[in-house]
PDB file of N, CA and C in Angstrom:
ATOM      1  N   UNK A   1     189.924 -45.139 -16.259  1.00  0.00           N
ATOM      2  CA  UNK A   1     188.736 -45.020 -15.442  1.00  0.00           C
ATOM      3  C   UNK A   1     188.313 -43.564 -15.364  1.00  0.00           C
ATOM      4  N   UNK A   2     187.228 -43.427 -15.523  1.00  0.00           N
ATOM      5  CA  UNK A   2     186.648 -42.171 -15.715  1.00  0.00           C
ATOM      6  C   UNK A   2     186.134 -41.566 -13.601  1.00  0.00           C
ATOM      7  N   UNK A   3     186.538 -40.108 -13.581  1.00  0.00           N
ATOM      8  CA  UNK A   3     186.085 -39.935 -12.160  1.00  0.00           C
ATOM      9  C   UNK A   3     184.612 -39.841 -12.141  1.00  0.00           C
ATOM     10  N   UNK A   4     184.152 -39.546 -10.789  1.00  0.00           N
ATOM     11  CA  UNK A   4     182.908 -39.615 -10.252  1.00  0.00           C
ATOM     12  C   UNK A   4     182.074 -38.150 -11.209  1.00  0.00           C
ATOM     13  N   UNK A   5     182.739 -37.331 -11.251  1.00  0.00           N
ATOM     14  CA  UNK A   5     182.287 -36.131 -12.046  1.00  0.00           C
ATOM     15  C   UNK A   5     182.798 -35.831 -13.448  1.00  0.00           C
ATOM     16  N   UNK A   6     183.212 -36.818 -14.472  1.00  0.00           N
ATOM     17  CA  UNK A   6     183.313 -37.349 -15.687  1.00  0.00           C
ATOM     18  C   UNK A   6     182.217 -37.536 -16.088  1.00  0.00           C
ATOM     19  N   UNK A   7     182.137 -37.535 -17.181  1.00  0.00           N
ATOM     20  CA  UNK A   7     180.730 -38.090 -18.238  1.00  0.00           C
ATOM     21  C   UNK A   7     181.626 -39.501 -18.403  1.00  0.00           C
ATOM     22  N   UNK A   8     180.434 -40.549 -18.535  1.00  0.00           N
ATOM     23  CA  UNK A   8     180.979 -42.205 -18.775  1.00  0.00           C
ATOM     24  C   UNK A   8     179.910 -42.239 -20.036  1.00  0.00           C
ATOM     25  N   UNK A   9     181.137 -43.155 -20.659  1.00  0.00           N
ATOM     26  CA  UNK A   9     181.314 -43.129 -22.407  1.00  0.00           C
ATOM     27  C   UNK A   9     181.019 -44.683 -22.204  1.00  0.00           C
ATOM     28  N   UNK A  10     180.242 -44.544 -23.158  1.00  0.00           N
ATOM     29  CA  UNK A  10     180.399 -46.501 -23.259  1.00  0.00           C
ATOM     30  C   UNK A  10     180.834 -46.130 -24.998  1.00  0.00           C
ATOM     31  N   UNK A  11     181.814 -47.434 -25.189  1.00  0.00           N
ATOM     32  CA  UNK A  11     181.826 -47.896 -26.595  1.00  0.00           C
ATOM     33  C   UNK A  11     181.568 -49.463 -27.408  1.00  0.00           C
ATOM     34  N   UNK A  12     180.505 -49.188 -28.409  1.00  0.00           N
ATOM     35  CA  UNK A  12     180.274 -50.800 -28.567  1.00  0.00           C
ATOM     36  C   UNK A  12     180.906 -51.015 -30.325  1.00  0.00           C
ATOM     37  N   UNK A  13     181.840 -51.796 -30.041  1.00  0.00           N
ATOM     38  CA  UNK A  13     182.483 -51.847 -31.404  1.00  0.00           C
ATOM     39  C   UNK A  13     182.103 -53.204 -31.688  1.00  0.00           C
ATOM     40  N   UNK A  14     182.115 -53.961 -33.407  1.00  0.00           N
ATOM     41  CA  UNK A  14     181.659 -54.824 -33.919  1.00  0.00           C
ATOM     42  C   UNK A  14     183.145 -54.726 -34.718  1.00  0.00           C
ATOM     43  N   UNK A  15     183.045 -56.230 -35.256  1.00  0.00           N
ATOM     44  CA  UNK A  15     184.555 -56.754 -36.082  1.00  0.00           C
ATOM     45  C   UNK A  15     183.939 -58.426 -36.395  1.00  0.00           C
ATOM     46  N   UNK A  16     184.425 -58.577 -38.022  1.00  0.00           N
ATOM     47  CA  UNK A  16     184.187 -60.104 -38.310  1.00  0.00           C
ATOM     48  C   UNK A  16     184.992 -60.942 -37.714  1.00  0.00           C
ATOM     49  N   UNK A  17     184.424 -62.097 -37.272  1.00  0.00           N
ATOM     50  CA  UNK A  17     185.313 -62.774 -36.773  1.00  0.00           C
ATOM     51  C   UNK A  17     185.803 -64.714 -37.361  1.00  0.00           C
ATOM     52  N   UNK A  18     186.643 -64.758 -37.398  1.00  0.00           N
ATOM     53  CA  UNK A  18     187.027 -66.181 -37.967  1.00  0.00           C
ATOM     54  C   UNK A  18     185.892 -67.175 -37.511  1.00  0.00           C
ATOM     55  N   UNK A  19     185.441 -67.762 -38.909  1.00  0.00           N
ATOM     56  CA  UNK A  19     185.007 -69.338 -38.584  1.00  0.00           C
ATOM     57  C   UNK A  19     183.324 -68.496 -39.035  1.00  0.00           C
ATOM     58  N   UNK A  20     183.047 -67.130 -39.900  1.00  0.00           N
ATOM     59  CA  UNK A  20     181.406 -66.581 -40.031  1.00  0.00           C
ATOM     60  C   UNK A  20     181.200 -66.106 -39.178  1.00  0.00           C
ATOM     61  N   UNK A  21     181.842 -65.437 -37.736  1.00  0.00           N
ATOM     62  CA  UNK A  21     180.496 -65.355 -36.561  1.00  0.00           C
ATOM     63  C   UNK A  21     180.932 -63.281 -36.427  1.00  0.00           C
ATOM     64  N   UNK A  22     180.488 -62.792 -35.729  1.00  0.00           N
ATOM     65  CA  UNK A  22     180.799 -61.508 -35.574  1.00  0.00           C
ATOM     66  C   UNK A  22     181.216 -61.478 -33.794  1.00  0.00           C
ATOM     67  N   UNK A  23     182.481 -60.378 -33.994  1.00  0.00           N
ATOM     68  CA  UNK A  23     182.753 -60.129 -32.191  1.00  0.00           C
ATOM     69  C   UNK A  23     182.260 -58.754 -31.599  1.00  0.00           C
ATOM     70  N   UNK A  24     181.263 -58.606 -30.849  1.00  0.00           N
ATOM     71  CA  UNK A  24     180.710 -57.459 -30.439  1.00  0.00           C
ATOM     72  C   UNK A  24     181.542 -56.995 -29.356  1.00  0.00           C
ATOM     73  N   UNK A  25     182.102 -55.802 -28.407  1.00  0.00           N
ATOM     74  CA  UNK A  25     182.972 -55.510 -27.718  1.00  0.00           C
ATOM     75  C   UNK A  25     182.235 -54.055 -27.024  1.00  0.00           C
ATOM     76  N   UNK A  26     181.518 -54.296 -25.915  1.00  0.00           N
ATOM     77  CA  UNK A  26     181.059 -53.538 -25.417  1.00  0.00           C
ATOM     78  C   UNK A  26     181.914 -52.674 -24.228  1.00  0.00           C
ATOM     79  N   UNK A  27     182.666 -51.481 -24.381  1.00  0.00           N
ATOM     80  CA  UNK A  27     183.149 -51.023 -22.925  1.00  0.00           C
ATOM     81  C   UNK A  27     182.551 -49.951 -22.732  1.00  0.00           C
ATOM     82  N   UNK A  28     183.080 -49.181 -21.520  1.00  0.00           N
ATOM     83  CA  UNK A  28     182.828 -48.285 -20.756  1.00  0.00           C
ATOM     84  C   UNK A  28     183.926 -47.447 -19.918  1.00  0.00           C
ATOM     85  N   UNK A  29     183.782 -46.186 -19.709  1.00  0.00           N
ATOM     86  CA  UNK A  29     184.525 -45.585 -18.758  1.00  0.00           C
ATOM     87  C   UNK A  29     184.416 -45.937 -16.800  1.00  0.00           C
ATOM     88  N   UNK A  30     184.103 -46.498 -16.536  1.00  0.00           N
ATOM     89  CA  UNK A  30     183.289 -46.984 -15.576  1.00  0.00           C
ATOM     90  C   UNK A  30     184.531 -47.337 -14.393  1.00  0.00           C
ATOM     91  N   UNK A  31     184.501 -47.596 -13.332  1.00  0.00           N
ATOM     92  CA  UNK A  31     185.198 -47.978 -12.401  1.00  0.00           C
ATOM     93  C   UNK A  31     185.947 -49.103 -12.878  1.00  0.00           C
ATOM     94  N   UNK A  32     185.301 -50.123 -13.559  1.00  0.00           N
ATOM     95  CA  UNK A  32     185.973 -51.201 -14.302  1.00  0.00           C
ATOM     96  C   UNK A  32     185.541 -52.428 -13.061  1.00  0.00           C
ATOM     97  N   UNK A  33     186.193 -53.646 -13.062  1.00  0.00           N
ATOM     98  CA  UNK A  33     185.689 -55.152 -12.586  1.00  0.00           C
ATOM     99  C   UNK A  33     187.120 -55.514 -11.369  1.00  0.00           C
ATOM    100  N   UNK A  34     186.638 -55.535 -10.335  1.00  0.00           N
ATOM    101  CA  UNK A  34     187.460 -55.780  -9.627  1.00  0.00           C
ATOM    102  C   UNK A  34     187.956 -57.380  -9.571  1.00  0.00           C
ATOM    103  N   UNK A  35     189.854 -57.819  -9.788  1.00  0.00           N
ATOM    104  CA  UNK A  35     189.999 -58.701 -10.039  1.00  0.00           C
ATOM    105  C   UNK A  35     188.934 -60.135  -9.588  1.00  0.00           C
ATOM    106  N   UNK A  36     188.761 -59.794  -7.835  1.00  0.00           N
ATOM    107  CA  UNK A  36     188.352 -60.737  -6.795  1.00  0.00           C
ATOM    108  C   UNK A  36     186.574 -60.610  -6.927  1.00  0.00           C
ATOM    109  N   UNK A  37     186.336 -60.570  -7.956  1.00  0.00           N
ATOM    110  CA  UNK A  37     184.983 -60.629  -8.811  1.00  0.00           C
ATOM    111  C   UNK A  37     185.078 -61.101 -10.451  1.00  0.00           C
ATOM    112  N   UNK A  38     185.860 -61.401 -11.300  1.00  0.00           N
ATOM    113  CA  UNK A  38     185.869 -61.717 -12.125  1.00  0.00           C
ATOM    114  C   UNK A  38     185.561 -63.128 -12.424  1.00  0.00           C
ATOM    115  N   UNK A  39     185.674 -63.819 -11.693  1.00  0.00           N
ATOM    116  CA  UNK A  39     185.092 -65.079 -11.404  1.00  0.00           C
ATOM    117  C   UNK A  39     183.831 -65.665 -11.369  1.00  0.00           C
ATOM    118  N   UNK A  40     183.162 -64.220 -10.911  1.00  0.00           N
ATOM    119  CA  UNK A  40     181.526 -64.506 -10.706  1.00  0.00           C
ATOM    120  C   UNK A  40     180.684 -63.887 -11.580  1.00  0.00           C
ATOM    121  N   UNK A  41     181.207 -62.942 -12.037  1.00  0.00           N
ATOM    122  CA  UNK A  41     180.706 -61.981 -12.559  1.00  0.00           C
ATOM    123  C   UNK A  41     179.473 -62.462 -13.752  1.00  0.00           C
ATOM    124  N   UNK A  42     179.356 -63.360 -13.854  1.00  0.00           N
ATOM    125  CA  UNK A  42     178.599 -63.865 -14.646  1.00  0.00           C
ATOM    126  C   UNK A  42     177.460 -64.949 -14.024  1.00  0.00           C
ATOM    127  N   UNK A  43     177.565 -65.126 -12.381  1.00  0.00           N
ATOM    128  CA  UNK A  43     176.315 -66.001 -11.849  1.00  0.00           C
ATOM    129  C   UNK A  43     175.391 -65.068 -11.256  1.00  0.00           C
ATOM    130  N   UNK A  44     174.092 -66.268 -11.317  1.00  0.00           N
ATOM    131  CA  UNK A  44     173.105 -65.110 -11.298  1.00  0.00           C
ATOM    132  C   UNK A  44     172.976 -64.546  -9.938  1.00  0.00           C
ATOM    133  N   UNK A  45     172.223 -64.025  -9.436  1.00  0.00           N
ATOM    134  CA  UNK A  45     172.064 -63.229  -8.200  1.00  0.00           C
ATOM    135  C   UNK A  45     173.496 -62.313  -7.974  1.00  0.00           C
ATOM    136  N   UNK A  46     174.151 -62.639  -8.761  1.00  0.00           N
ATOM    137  CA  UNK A  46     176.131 -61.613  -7.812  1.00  0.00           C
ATOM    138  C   UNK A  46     175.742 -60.265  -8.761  1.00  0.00           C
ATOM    139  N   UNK A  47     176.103 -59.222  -8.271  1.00  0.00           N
ATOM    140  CA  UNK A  47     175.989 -57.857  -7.805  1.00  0.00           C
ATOM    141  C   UNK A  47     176.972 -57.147  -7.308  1.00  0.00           C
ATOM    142  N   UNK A  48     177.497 -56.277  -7.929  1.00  0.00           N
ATOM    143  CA  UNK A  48     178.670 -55.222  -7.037  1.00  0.00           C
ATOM    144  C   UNK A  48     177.786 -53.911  -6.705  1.00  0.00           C
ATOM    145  N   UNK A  49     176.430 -54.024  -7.217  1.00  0.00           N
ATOM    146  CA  UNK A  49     175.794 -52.249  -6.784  1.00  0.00           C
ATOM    147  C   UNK A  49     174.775 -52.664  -5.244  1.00  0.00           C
ATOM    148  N   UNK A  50     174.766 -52.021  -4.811  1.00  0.00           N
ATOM    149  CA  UNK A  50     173.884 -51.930  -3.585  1.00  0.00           C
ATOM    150  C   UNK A  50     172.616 -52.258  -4.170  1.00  0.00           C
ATOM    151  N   UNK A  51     172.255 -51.606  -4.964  1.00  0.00           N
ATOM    152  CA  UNK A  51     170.643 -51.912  -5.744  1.00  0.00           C
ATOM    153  C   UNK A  51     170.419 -53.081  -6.872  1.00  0.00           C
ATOM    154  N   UNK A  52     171.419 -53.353  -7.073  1.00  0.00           N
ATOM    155  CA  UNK A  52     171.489 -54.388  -8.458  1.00  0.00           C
ATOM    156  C   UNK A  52     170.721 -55.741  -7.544  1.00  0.00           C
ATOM    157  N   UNK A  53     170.406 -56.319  -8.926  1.00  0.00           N
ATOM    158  CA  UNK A  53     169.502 -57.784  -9.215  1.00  0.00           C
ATOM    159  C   UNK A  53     170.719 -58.558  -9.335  1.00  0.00           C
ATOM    160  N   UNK A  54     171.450 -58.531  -9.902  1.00  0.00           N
ATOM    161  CA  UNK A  54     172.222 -59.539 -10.166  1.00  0.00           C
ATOM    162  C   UNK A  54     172.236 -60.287 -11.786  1.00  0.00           C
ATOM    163  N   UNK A  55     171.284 -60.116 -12.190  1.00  0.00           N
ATOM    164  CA  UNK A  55     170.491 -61.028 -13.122  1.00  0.00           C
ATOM    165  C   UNK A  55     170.924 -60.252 -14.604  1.00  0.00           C
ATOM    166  N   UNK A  56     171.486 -58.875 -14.831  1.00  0.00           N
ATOM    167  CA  UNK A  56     171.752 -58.784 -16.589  1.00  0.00           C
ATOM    168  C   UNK A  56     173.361 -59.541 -16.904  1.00  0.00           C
ATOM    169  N   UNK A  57     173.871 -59.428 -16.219  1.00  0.00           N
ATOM    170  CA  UNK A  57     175.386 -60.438 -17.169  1.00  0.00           C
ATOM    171  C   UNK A  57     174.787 -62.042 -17.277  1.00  0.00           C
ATOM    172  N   UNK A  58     174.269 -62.388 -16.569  1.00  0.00           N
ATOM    173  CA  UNK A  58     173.623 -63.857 -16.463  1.00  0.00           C
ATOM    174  C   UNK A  58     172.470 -63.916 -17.941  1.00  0.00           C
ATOM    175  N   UNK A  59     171.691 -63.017 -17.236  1.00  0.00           N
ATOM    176  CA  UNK A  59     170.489 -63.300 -18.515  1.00  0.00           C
ATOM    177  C   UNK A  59     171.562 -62.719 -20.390  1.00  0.00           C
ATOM    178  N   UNK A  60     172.381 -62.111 -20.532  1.00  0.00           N
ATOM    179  CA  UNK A  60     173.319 -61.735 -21.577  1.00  0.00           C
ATOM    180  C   UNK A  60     173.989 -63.254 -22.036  1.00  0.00           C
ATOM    181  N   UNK A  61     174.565 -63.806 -21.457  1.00  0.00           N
ATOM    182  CA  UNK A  61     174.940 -65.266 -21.102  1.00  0.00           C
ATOM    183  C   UNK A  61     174.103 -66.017 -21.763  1.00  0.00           C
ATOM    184  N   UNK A  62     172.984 -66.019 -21.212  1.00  0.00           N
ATOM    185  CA  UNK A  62     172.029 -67.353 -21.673  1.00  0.00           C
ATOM    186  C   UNK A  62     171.482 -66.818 -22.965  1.00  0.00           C
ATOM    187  N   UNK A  63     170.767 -65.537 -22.998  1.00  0.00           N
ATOM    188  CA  UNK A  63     170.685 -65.274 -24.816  1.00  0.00           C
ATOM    189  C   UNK A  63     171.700 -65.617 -25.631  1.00  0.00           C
ATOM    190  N   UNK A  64     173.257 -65.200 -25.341  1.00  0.00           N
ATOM    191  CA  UNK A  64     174.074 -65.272 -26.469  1.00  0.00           C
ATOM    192  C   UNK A  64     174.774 -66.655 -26.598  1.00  0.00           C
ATOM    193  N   UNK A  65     174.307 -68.203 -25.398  1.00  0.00           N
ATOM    194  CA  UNK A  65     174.704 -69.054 -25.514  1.00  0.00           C
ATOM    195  C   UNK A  65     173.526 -70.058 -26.175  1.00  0.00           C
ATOM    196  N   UNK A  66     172.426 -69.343 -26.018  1.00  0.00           N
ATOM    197  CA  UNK A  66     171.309 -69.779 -26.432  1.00  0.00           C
ATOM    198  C   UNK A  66     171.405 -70.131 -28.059  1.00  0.00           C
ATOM    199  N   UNK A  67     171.951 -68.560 -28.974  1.00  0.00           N
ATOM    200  CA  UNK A  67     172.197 -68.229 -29.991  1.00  0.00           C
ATOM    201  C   UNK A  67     173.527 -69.106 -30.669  1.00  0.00           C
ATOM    202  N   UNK A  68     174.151 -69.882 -29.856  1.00  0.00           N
ATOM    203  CA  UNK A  68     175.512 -69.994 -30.480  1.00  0.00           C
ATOM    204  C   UNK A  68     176.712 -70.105 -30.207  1.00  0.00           C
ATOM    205  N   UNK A  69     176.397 -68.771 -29.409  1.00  0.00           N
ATOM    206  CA  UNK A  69     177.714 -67.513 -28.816  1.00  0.00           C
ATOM    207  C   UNK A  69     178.765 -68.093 -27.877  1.00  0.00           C
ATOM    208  N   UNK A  70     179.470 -66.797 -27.637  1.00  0.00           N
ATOM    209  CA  UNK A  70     179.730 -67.267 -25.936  1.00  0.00           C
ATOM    210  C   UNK A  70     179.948 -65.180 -25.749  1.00  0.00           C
ATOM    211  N   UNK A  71     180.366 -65.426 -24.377  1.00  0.00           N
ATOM    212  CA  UNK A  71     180.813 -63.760 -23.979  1.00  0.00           C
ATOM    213  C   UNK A  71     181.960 -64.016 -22.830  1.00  0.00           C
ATOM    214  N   UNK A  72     182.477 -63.171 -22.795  1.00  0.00           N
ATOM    215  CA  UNK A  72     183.858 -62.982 -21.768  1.00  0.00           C
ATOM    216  C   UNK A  72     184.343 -61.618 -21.722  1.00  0.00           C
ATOM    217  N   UNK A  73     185.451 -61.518 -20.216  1.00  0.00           N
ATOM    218  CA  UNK A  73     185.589 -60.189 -20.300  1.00  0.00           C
ATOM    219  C   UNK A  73     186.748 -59.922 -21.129  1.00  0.00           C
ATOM    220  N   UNK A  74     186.802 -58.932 -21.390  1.00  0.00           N
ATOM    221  CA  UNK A  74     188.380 -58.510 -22.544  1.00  0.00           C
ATOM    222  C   UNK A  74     189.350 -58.204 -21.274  1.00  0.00           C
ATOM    223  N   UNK A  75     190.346 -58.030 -21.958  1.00  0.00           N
ATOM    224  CA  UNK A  75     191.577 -57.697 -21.300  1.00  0.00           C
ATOM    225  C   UNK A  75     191.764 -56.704 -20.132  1.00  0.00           C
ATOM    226  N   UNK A  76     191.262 -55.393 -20.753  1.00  0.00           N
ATOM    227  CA  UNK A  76     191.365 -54.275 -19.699  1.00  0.00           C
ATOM    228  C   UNK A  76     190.225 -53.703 -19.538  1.00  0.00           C
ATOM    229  N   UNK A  77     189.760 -53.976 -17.862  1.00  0.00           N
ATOM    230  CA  UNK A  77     189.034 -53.165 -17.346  1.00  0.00           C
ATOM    231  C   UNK A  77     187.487 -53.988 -17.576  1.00  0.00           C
ATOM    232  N   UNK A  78     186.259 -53.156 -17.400  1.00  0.00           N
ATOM    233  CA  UNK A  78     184.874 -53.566 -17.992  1.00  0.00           C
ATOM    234  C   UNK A  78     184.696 -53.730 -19.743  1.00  0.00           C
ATOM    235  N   UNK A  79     185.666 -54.786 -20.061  1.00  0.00           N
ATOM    236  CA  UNK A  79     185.133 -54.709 -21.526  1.00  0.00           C
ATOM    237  C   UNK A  79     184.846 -56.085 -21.947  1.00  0.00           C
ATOM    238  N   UNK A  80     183.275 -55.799 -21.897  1.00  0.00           N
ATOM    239  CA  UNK A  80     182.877 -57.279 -22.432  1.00  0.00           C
ATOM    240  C   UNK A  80     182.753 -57.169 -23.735  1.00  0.00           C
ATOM    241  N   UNK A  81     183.084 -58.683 -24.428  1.00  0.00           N
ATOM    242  CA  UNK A  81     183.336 -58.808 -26.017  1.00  0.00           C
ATOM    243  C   UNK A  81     182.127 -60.394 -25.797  1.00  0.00           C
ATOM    244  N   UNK A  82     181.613 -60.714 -27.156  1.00  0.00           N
ATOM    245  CA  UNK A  82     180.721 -61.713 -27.026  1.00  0.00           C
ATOM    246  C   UNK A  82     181.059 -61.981 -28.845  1.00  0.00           C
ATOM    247  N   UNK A  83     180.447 -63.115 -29.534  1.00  0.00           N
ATOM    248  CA  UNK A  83     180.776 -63.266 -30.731  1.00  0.00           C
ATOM    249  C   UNK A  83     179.315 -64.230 -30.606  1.00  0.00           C
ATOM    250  N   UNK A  84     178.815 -63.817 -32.108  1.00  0.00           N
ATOM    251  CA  UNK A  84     177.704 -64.386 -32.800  1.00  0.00           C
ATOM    252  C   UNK A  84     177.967 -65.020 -34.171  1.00  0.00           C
ATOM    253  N   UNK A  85     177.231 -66.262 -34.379  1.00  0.00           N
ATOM    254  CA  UNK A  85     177.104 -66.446 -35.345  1.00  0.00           C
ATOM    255  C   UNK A  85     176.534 -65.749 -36.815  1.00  0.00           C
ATOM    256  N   UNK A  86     177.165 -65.362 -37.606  1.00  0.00           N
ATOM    257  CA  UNK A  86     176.833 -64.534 -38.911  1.00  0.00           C
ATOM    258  C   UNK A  86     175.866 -65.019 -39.142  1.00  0.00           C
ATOM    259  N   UNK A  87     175.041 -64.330 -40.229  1.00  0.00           N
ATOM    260  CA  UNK A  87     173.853 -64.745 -41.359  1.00  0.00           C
ATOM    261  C   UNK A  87     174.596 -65.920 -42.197  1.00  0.00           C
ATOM    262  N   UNK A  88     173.682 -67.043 -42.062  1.00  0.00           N
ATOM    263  CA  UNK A  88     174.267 -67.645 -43.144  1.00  0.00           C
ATOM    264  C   UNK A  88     174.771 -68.920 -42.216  1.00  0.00           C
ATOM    265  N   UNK A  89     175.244 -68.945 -41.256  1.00  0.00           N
ATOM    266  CA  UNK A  89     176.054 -69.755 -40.429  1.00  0.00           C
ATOM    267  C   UNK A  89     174.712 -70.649 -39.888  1.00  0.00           C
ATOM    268  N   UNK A  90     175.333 -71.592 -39.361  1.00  0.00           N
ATOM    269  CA  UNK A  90     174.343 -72.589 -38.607  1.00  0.00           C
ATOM    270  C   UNK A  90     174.559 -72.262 -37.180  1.00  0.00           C
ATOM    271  N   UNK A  91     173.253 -72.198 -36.984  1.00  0.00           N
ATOM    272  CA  UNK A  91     172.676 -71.492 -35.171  1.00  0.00           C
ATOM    273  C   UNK A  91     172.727 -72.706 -34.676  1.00  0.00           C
ATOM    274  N   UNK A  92     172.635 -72.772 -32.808  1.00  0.00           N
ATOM    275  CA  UNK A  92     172.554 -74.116 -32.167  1.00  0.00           C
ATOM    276  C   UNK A  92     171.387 -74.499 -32.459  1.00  0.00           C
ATOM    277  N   UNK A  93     170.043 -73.426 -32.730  1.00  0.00           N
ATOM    278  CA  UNK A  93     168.348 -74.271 -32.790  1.00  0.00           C
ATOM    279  C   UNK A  93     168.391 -74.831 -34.089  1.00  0.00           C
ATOM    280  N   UNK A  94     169.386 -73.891 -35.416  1.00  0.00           N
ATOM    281  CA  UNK A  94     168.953 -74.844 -36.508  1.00  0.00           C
ATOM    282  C   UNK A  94     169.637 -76.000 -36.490  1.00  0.00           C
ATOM    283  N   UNK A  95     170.855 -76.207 -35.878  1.00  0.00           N
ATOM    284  CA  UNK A  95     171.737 -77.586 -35.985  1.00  0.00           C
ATOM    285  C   UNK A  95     170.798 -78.775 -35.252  1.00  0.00           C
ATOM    286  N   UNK A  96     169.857 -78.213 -34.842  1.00  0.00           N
ATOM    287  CA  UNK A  96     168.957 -79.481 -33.824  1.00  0.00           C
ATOM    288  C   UNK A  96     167.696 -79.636 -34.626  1.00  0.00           C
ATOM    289  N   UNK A  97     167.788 -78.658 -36.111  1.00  0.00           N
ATOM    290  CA  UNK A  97     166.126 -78.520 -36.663  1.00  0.00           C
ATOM    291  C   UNK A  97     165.456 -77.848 -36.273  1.00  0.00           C
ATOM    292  N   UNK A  98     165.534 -77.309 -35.407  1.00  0.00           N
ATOM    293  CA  UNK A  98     164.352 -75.921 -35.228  1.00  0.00           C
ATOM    294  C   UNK A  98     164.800 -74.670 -36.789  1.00  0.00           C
ATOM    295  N   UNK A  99     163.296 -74.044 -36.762  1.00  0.00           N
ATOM    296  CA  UNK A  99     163.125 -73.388 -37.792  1.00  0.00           C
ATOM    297  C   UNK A  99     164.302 -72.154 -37.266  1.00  0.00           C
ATOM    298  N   UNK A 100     164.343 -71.031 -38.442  1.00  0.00           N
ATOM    299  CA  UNK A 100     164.979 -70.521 -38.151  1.00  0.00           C
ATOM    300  C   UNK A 100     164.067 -69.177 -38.133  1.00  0.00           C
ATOM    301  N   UNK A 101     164.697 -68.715 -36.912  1.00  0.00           N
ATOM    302  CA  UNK A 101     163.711 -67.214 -36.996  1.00  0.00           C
ATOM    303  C   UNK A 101     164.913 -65.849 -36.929  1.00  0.00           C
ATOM    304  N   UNK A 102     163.649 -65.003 -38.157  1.00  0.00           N
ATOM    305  CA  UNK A 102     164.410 -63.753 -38.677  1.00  0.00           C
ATOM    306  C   UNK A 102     163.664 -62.514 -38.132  1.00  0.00           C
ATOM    307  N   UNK A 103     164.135 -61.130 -37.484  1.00  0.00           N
ATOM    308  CA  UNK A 103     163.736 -60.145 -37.787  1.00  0.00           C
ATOM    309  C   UNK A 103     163.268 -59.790 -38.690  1.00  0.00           C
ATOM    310  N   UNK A 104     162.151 -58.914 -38.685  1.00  0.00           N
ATOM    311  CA  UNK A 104     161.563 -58.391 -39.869  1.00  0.00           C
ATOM    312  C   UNK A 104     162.504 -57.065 -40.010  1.00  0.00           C
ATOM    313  N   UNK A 105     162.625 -56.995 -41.589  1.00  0.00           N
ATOM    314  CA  UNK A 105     163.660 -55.718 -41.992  1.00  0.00           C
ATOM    315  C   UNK A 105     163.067 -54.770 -41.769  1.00  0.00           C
TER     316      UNK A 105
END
């Protein structure tokens, strides 16, 4: 855990993962997730900041379950990891027939 007068580092690492999909692994130096919140940490409106919405781990959730995915926290501390389906792999919209949509390069 990084102190109050530390610079906070985030690191976002990528790795292939079994079965085509990729595991994204987002951390941080940050205070980290208190056990007696790990539970929630993912419904909408819950908040540990005085100012927070509640609403980005939730809305992260529904894009990357939308896509396929899933997300969870890693082992130690604030490190969320999430895994996507690769190029090439079958998405939940194409397994139902929806077209498939690409970024433009």
């Amino acid at each position: 855990m990084a102190a109050n007068d530390e610079p906070r580092v985030l690191c976002v690492k990528s790795d292939v993962h079994a079965g085509g999909g990729v595991k994204v692994s987002v951390a941080d130096t940050g205070t980290g997730i208190g056990s007696h919140d790990i539970d929630r940490i993912f419904d909408p409106l819950f908040t540990t900041k005085s100012d927070g919405m509640g609403m980005g781990l939730w809305i992260c959730r529904s894009i990357i379950e939308a896509h396929g995915g899933r997300i969870w926290i890693g082992p130690r501390g604030a490190v969320f990891q999430f895994v996507l389906l690769a190029d090439g792999a079958t998405s939940a919209g194409a397994s139902r027939g929806e077209p498939t949509r690409r970024s433009p390069a």
